[in-house]
N, C-alpha and C. Protein backbone atom coordinates (compact mmCIF):
# COMPACT_ATOMS: atom_id res chain seq x y z
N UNK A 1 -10.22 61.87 -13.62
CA UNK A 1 -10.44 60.83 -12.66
C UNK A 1 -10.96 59.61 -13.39
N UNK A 2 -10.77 58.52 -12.71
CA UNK A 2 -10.96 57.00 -13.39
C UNK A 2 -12.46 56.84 -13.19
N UNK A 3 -13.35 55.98 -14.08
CA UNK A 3 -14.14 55.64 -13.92
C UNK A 3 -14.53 54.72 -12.67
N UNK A 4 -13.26 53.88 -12.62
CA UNK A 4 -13.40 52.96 -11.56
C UNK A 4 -12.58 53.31 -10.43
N UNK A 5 -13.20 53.21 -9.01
CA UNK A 5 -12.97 53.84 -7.46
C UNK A 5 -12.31 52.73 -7.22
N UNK A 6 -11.04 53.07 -6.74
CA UNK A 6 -9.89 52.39 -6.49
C UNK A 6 -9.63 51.39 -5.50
N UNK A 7 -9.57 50.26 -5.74
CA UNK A 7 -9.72 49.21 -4.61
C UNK A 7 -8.83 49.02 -3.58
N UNK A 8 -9.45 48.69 -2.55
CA UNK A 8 -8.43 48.97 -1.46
C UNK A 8 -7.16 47.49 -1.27
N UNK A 9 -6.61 47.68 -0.98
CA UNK A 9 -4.88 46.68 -0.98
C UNK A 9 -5.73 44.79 -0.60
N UNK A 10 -6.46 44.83 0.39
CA UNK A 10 -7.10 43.81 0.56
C UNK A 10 -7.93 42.69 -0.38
N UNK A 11 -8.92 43.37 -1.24
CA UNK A 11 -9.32 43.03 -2.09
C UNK A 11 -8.48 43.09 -3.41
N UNK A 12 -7.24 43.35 -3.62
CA UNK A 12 -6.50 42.89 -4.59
C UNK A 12 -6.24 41.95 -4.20
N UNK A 13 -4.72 41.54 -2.99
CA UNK A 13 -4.15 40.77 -2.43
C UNK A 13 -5.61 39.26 -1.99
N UNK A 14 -6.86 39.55 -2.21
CA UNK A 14 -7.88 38.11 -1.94
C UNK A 14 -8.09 38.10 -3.39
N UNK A 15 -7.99 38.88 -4.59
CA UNK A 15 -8.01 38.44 -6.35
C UNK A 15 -7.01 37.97 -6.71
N UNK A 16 -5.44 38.03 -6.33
CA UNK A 16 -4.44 37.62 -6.35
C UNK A 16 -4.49 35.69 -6.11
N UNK A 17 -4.39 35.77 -4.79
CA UNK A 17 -4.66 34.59 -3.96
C UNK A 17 -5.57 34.06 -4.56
N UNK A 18 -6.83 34.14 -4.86
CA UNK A 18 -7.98 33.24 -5.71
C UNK A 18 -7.49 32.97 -7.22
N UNK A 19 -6.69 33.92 -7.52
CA UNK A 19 -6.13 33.14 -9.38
C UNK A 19 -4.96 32.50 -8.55
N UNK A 20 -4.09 32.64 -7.90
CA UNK A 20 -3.02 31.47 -7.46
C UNK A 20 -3.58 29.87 -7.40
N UNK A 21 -4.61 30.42 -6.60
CA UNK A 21 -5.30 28.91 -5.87
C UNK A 21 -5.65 28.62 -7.24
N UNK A 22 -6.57 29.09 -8.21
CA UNK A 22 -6.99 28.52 -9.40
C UNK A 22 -6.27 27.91 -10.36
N UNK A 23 -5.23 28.19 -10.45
CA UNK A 23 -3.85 27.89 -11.58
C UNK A 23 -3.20 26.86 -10.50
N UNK A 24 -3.12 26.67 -9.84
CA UNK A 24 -2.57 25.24 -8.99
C UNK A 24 -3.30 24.34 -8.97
N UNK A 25 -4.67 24.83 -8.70
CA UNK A 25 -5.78 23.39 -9.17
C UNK A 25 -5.78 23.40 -10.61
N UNK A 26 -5.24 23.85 -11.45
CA UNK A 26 -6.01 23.52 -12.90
C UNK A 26 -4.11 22.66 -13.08
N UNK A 27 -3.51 22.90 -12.84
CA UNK A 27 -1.99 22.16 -12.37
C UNK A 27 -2.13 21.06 -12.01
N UNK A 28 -2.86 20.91 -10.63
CA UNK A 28 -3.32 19.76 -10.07
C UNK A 28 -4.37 18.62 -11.00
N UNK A 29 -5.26 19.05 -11.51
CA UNK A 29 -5.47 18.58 -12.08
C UNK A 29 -5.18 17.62 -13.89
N UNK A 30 -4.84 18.96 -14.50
CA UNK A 30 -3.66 18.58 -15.61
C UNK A 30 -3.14 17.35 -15.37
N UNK A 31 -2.52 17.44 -14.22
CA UNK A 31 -1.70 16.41 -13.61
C UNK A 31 -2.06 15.09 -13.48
N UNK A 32 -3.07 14.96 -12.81
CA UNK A 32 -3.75 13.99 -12.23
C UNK A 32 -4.79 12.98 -13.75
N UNK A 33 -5.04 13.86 -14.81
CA UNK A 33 -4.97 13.38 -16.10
C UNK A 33 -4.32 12.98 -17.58
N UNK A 34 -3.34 13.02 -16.71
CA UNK A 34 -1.96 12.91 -17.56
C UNK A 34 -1.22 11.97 -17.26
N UNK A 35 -1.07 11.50 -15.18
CA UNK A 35 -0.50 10.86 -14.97
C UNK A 35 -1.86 9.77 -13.94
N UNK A 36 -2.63 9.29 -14.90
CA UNK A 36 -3.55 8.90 -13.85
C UNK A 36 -2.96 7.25 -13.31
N UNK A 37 -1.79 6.60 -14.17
CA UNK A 37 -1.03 5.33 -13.82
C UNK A 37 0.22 5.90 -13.52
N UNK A 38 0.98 5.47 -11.74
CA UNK A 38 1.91 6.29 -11.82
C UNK A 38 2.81 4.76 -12.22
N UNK A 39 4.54 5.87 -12.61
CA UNK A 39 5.29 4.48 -13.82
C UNK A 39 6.39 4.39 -12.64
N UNK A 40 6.03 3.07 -11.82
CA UNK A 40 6.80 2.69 -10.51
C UNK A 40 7.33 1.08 -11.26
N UNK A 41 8.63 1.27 -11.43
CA UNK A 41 9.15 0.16 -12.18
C UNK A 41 9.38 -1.16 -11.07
N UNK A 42 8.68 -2.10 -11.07
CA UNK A 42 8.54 -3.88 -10.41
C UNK A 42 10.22 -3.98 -10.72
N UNK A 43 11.08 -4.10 -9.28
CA UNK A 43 12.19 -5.20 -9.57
C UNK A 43 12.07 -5.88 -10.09
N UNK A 44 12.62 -6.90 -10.63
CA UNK A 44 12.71 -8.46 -11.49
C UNK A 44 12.87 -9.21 -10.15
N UNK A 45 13.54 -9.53 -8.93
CA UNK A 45 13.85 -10.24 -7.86
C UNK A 45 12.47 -10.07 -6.92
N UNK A 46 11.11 -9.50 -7.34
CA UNK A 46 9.84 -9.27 -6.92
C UNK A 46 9.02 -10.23 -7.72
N UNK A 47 9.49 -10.28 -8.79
CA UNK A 47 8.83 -11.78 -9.58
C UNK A 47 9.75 -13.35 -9.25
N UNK A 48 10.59 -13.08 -8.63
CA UNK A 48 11.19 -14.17 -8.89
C UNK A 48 11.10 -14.98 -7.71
N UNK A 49 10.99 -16.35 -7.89
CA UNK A 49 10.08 -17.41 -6.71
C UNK A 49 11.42 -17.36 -5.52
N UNK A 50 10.69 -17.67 -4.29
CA UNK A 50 11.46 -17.52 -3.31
C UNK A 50 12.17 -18.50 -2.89
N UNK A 51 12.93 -18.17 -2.43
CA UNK A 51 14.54 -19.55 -2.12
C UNK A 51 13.30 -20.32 -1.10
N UNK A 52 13.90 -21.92 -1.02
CA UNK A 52 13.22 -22.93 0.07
C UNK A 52 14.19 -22.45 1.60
N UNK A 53 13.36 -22.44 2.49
CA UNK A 53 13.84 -22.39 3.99
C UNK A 53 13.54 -22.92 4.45
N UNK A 54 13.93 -22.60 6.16
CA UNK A 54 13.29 -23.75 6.72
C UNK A 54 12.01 -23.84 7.54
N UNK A 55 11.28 -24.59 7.72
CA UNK A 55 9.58 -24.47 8.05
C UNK A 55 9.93 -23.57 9.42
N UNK A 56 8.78 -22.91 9.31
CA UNK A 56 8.28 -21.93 10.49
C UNK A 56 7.89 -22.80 11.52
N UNK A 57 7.48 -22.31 12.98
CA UNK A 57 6.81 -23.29 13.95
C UNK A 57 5.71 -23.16 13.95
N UNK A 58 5.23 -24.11 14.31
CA UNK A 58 3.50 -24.46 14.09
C UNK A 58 2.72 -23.06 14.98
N UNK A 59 1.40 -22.62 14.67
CA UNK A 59 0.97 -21.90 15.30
C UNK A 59 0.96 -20.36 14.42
N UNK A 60 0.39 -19.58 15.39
CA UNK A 60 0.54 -17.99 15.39
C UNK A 60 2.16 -18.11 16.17
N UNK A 61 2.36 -16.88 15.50
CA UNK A 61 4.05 -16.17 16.42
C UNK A 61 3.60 -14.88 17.09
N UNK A 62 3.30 -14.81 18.20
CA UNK A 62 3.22 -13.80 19.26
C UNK A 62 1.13 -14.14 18.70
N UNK A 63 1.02 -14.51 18.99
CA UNK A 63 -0.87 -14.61 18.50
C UNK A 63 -0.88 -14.08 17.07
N UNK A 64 -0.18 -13.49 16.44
CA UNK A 64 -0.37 -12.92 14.81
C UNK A 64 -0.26 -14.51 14.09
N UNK A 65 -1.11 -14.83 12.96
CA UNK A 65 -0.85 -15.81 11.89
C UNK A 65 -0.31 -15.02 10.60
N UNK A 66 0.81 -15.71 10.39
CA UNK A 66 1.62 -15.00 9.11
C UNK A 66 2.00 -16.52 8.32
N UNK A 67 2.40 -16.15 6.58
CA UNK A 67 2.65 -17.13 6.34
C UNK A 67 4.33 -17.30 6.54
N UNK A 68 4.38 -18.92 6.31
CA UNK A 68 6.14 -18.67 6.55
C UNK A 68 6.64 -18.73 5.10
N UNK A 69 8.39 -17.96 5.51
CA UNK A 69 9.07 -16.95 4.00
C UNK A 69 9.85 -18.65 3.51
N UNK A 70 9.28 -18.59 2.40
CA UNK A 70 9.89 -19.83 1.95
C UNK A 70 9.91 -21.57 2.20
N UNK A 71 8.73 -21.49 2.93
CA UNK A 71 8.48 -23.32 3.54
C UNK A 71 6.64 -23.21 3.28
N UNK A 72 6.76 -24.38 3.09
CA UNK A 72 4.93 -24.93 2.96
C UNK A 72 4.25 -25.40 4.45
N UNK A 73 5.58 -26.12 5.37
CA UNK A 73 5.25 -26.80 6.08
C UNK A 73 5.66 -26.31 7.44
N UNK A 74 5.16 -27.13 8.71
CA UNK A 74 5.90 -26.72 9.71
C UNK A 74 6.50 -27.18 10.83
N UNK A 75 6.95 -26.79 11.79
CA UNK A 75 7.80 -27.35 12.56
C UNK A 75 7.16 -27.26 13.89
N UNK A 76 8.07 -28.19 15.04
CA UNK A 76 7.37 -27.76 16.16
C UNK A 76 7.33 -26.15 17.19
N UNK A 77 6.25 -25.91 17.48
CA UNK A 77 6.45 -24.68 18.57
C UNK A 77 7.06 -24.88 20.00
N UNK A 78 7.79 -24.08 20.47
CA UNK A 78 8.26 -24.21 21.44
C UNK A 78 7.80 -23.01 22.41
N UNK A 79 7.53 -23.20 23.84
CA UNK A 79 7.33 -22.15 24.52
C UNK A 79 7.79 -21.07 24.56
N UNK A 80 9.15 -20.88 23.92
CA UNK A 80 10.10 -19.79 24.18
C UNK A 80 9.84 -19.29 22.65
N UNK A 81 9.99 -18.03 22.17
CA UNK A 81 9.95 -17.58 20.89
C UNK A 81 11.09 -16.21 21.40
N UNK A 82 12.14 -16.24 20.35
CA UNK A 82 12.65 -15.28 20.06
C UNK A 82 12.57 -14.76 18.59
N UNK A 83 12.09 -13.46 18.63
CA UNK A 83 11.86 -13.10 16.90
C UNK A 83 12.29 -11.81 17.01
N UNK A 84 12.94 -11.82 15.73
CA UNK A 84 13.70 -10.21 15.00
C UNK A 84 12.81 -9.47 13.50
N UNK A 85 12.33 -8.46 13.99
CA UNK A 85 11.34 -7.76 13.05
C UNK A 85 12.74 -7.16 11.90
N UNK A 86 12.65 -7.86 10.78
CA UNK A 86 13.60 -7.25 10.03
C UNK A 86 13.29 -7.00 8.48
N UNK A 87 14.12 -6.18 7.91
CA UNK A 87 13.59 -6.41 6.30
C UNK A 87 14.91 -6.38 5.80
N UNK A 88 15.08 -6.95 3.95
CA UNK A 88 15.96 -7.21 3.50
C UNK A 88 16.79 -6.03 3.26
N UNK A 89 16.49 -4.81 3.13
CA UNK A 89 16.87 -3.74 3.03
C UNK A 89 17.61 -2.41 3.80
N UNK A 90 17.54 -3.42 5.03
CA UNK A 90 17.79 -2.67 6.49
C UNK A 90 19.33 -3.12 6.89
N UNK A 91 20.10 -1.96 6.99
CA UNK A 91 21.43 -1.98 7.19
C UNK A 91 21.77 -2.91 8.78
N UNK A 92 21.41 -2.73 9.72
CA UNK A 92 20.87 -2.69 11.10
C UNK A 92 21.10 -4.25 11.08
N UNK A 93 19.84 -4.93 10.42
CA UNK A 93 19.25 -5.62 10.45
C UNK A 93 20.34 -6.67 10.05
N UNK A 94 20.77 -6.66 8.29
CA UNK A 94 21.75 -7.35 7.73
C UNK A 94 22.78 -7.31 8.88
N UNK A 95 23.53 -6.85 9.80
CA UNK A 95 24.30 -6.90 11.00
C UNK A 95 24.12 -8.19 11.70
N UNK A 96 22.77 -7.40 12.33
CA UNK A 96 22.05 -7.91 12.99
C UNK A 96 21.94 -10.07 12.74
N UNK A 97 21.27 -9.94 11.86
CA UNK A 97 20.88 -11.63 11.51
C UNK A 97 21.87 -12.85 12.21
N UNK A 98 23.31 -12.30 11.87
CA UNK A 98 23.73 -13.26 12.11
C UNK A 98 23.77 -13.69 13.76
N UNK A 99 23.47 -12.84 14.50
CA UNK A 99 23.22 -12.70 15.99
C UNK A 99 22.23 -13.81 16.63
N UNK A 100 21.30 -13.81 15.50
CA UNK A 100 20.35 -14.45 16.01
C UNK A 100 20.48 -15.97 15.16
N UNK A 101 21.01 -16.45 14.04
CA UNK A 101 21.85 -17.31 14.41
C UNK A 101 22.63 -17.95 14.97
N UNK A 102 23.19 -17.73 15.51
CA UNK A 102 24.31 -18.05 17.03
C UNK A 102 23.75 -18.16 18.06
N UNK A 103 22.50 -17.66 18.21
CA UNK A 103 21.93 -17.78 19.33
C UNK A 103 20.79 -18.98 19.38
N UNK A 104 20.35 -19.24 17.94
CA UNK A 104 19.82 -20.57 17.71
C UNK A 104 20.31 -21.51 18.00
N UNK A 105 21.55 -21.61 17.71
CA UNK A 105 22.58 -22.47 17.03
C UNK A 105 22.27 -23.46 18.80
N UNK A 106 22.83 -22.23 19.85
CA UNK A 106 23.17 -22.60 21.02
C UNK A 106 22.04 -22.30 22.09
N UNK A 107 21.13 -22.38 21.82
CA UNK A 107 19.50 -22.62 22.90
C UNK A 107 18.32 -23.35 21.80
N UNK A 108 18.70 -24.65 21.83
CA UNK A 108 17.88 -25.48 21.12
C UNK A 108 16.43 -25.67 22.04
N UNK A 109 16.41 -25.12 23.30
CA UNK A 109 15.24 -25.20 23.68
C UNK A 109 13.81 -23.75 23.47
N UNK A 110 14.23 -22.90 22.59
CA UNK A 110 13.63 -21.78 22.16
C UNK A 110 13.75 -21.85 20.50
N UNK A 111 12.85 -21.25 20.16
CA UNK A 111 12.18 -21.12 18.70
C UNK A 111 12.83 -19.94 18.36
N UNK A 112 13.97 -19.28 17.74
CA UNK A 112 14.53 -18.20 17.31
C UNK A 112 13.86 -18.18 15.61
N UNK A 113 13.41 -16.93 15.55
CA UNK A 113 12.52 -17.12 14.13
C UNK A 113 13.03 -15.60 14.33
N UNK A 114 12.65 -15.19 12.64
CA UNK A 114 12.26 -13.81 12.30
C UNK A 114 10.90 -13.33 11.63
N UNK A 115 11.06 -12.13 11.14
CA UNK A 115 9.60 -11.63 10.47
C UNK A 115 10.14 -10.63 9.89
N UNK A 116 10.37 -11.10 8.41
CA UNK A 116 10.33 -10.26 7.12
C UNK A 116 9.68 -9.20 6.98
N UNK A 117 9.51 -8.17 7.55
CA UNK A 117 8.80 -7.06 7.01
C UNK A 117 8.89 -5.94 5.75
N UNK A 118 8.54 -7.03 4.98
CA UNK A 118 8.52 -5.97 3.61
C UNK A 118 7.68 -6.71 2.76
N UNK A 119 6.89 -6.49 1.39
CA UNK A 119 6.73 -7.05 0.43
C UNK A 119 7.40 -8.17 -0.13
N UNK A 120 8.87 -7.78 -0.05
CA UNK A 120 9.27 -8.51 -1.44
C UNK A 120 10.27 -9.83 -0.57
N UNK A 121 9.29 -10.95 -0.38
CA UNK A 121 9.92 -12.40 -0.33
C UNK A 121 11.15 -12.35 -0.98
N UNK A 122 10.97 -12.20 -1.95
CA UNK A 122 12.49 -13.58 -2.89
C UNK A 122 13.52 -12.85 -2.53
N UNK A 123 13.65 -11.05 -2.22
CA UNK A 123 15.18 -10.41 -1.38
C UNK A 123 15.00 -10.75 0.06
N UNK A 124 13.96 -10.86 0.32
CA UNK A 124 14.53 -11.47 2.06
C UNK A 124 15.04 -12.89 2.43
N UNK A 125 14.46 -13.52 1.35
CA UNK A 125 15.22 -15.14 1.56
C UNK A 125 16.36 -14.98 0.96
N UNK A 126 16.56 -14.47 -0.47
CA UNK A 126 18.04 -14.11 -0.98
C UNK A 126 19.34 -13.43 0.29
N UNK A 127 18.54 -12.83 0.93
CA UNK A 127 19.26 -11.99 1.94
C UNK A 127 19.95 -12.93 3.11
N UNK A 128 19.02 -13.70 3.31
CA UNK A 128 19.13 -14.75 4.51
C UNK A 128 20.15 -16.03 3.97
N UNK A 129 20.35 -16.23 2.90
CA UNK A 129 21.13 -17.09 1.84
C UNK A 129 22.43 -16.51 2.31
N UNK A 130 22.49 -15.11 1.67
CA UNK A 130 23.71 -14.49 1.21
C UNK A 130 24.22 -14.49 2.82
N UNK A 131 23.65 -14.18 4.03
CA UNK A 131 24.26 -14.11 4.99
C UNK A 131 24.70 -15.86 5.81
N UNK A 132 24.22 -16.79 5.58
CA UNK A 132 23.90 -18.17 5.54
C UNK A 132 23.50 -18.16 7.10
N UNK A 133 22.34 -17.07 6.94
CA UNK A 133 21.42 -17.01 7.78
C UNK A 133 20.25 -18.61 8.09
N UNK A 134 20.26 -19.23 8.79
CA UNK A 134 19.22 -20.42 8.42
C UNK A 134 18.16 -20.60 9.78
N UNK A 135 17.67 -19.28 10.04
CA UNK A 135 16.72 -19.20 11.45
C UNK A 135 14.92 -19.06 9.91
N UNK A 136 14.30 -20.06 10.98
CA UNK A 136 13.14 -20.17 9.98
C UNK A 136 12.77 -18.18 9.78
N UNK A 137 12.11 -17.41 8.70
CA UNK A 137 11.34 -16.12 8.79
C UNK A 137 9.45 -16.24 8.51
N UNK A 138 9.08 -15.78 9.16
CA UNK A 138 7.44 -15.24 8.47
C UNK A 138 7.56 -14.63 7.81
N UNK A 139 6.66 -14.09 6.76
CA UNK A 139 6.48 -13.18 5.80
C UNK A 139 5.62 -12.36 6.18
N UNK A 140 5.63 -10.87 6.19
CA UNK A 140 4.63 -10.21 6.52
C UNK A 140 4.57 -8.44 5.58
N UNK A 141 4.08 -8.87 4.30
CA UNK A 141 4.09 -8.00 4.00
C UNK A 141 3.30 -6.86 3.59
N UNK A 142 2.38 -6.76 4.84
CA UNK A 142 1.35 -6.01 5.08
C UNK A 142 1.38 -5.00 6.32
N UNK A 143 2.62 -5.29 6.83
CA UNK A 143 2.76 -5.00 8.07
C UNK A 143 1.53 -5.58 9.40
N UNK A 144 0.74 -6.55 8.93
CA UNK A 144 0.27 -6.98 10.18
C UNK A 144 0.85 -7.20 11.97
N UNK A 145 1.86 -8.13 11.53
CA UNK A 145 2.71 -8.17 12.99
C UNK A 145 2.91 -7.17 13.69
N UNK A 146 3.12 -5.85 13.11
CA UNK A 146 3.91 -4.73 13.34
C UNK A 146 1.92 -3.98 14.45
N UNK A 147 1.56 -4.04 13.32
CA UNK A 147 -0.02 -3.55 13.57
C UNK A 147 -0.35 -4.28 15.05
N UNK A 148 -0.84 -5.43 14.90
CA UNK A 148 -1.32 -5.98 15.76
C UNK A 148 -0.64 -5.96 16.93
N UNK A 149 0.42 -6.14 17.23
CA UNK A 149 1.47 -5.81 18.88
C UNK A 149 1.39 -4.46 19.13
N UNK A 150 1.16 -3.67 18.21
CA UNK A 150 1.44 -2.33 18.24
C UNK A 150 2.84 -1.80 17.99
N UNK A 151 3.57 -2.16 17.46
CA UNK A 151 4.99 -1.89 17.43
C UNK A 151 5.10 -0.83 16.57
N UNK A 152 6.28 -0.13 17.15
CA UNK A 152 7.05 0.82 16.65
C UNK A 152 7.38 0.50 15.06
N UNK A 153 7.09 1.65 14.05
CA UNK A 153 7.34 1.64 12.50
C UNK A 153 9.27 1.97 12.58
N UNK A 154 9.88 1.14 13.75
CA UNK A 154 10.80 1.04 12.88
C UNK A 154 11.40 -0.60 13.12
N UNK A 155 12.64 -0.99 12.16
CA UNK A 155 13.41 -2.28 12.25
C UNK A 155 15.24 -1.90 12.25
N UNK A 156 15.69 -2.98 13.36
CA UNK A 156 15.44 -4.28 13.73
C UNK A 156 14.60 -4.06 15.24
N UNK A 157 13.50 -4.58 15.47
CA UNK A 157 13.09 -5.12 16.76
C UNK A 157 13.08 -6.42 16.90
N UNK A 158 13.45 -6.78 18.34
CA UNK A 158 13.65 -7.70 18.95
C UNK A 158 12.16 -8.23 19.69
N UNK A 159 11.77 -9.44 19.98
CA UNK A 159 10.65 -9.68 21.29
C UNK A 159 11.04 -11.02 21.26
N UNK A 160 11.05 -10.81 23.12
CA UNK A 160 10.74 -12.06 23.92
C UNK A 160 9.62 -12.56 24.14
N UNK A 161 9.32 -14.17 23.73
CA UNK A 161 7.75 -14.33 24.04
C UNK A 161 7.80 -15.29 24.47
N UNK A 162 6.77 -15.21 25.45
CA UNK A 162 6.97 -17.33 26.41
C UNK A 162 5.42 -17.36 26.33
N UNK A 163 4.80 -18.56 25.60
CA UNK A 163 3.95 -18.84 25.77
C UNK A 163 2.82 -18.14 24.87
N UNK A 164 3.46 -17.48 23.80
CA UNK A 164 2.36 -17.14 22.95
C UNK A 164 2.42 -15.64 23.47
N UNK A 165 2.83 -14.80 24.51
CA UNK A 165 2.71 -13.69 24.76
C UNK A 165 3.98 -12.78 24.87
N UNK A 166 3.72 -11.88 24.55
CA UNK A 166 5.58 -11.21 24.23
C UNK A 166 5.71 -10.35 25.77
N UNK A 167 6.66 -10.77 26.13
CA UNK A 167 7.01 -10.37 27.37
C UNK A 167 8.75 -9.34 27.58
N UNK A 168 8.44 -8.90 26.75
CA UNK A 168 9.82 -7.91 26.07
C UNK A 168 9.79 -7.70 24.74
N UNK A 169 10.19 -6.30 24.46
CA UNK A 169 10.59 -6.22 22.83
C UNK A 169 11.61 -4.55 23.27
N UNK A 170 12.45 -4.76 22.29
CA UNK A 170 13.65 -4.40 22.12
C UNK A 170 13.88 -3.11 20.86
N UNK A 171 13.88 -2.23 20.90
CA UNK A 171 13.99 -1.32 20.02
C UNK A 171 15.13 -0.42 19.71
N UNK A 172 15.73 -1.41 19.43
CA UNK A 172 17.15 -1.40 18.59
C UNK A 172 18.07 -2.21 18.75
N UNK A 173 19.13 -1.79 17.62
CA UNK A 173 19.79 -3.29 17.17
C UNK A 173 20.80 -3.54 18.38
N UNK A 174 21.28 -4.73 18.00
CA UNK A 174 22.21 -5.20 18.98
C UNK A 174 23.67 -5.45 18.37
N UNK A 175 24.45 -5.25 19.16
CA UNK A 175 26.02 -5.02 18.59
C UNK A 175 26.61 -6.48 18.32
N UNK A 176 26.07 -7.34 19.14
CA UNK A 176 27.06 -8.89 19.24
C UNK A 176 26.21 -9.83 19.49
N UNK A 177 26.09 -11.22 19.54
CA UNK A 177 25.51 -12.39 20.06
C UNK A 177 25.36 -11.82 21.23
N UNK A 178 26.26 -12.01 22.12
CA UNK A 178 26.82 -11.90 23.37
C UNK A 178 25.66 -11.17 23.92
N UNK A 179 25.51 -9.93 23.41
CA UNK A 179 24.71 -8.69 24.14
C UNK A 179 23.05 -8.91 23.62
N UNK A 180 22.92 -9.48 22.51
CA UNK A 180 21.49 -10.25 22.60
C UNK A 180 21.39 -11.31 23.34
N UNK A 181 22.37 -12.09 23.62
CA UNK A 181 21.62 -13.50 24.81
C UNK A 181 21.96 -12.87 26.37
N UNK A 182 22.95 -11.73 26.21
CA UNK A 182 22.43 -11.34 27.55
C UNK A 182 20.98 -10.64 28.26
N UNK A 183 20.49 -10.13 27.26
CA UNK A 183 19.75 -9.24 27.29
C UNK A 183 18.24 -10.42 27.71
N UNK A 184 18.47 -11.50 26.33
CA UNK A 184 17.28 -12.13 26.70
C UNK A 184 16.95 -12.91 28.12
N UNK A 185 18.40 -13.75 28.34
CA UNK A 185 18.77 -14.09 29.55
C UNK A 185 18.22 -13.45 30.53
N UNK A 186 18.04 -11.93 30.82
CA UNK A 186 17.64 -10.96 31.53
C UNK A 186 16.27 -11.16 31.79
N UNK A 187 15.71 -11.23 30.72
CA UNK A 187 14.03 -11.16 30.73
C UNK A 187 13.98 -12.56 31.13
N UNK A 188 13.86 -13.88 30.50
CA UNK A 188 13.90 -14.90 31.34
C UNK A 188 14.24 -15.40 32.61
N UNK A 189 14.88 -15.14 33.35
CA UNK A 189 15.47 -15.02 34.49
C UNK A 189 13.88 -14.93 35.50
């Protein structure tokens, strides 16, 4: 017979489990001193200065203050605000833009703007170029706007705002001009 009285299945299977857990933290850690800078390579179009646009309207857009994507200066506010939560990277969105061009183009009595939601300025004005997008954007790349309305973490959103207060927002994209000025039409009315 063994010197040592034979342990029952439990107390192996909790010595087991305690060297697992131990060798994953000493893993975890290894790790965490090895890679204490992680190597996330900066685009080059993240350094690079942002295209000129055209001035934002004076004020907060929906009560949020953001700066505007590519202008120093600004323009007048108008009671009516239509804005598209978009980023340069968003399939949806790139669709989307030119919609809300056309719809500038033809209700000069509303402020059609957007709001860049991402970090990187110089691809969202590049973006707005390449589409010859020319509706003023905010920059917001903190996600404030998104925060403060409370909005949904996704893009393209839409909001109607009269008067500084958003009185519609829209959560998802739109197929045509047509079916965005109907839509807004709707809420104004």
């Amino acid at each position: 017979m063994s010197q040592y009285p034979r342990w029952p299945g439990y107390v192996k299977a909790s010595i087991v489990a305690v060297m697992m857990l131990a060798a994953l933290a000493l893993v975890g850690v290894v790790n965490l001193l090895e890679n204490d800078e992680p190597e996330v390579a900066v685009p080059q179009s993240q350094e690079a200065d942002v295209a000129s646009r055209p001035k934002c309207p004076e004020g907060p857009i929906a009560g949020v203050d953001l700066p505007c994507l590519g202008a120093s200066s600004t323009a007048a506010a108008k009671n009516i605000q239509i804005v598209t939560v978009w980023a340069w990277w968003c399939e949806p969105c790139r669709t989307e833009l030119p919609f809300f061009q056309d719809i500038a183009s033809s209700h000069s009595t509303w402020n059609v703007v957007g709001v860049h939601a991402d970090p990187n300025a110089a691809n969202g004005a590049a973006l707005l170029d390449d589409l010859g997008v020319d509706i003023p954007s905010y920059q917001d790349e903190k996600g404030t706007f998104a925060g403060e309305l409370s909005l949904p973490g996704v893009i393209p959103i839409t909001l109607v705002v009269r008067d500084g207060q958003v009185v519609e927002k829209f959560v998802k994209p739109f197929t045509s001009a047509k079916e965005l000025e109907e839509a807004i039409d709707e809420v104004l009315e």
